[in-house]
Protein backbone atom coordinates (compact mmCIF):
# COMPACT_ATOMS: atom_id res chain seq x y z
CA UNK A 1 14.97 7.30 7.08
CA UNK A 2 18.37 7.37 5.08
CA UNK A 3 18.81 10.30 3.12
CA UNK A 4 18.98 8.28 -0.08
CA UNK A 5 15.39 6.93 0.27
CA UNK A 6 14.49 10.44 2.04
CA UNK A 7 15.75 12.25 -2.03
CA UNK A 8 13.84 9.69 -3.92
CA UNK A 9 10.30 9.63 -1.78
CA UNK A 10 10.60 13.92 -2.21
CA UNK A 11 11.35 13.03 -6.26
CA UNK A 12 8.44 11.53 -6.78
CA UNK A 13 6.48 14.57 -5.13
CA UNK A 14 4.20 17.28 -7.30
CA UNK A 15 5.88 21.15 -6.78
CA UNK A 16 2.13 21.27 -4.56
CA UNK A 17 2.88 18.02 -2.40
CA UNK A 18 6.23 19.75 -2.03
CA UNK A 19 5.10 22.98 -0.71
CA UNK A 20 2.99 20.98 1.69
CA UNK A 21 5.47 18.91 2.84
CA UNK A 22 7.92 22.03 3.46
CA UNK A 23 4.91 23.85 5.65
CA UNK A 24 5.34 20.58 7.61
CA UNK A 25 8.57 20.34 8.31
CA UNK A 26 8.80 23.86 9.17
CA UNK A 27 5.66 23.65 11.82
CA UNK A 28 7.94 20.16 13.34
CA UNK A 29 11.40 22.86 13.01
CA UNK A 30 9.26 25.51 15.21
CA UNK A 31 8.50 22.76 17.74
CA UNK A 32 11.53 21.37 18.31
CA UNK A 33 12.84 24.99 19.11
CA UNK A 34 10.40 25.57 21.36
CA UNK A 35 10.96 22.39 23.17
CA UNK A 36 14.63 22.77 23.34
CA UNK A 37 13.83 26.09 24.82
CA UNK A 38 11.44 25.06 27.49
CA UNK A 39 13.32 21.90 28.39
CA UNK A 40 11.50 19.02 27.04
CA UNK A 41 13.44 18.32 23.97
CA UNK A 42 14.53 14.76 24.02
CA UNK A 43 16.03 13.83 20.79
CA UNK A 44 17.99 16.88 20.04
CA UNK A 45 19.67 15.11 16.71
CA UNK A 46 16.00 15.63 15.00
CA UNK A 47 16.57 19.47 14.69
CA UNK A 48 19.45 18.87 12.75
CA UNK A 49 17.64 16.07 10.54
CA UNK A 50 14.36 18.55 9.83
CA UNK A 51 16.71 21.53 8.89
CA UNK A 52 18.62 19.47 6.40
CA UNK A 53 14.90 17.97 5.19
CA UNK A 54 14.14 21.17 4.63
CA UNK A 55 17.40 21.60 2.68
CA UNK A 56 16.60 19.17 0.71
CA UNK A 57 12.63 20.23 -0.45
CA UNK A 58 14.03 23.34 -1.31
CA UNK A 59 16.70 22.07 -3.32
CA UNK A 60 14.23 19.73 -5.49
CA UNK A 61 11.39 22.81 -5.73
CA UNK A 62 14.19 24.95 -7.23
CA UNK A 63 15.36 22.27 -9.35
CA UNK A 64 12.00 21.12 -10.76
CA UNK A 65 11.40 25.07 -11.13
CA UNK A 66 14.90 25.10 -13.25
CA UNK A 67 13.43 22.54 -15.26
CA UNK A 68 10.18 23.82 -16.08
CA UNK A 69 11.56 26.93 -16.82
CA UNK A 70 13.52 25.66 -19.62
CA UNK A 71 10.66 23.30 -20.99
């Protein structure tokens, strides 16, 4: 998924659905490393495609944090 699409599909997300989706990515960032570590891990450009997903849900929860704070 481009990142473009990636941004807007997180947008539309609830601060809860956010949360969730950041517990996934990290359980998927866990078991990567531990498949690059045993040996199995095929496609080694998806570590660096979860850590910047991750970037990005914590980017938007401390924006939409930002702007509930000053509403």
């Amino acid at each position: 998924m481009k990142s473009t699409q990636r941004v807007s599909d997180l947008k539309a997300l609830s601060p809860d659905q956010l949360n969730d989706e950041l517990i996934n990515l990290k359980k998927e960032q866990f078991n990567l490393r531990f498949q690059g570590a045993t040996g199995q891990l095929e496609n080694v450009a998806r570590v660096r495609e979860v850590r910047r997903d991750i970037a990005r849900v914590r980017t938007l929860q401390r924006a939409k944090t930002l702007q509930a704070a000053e509403s």
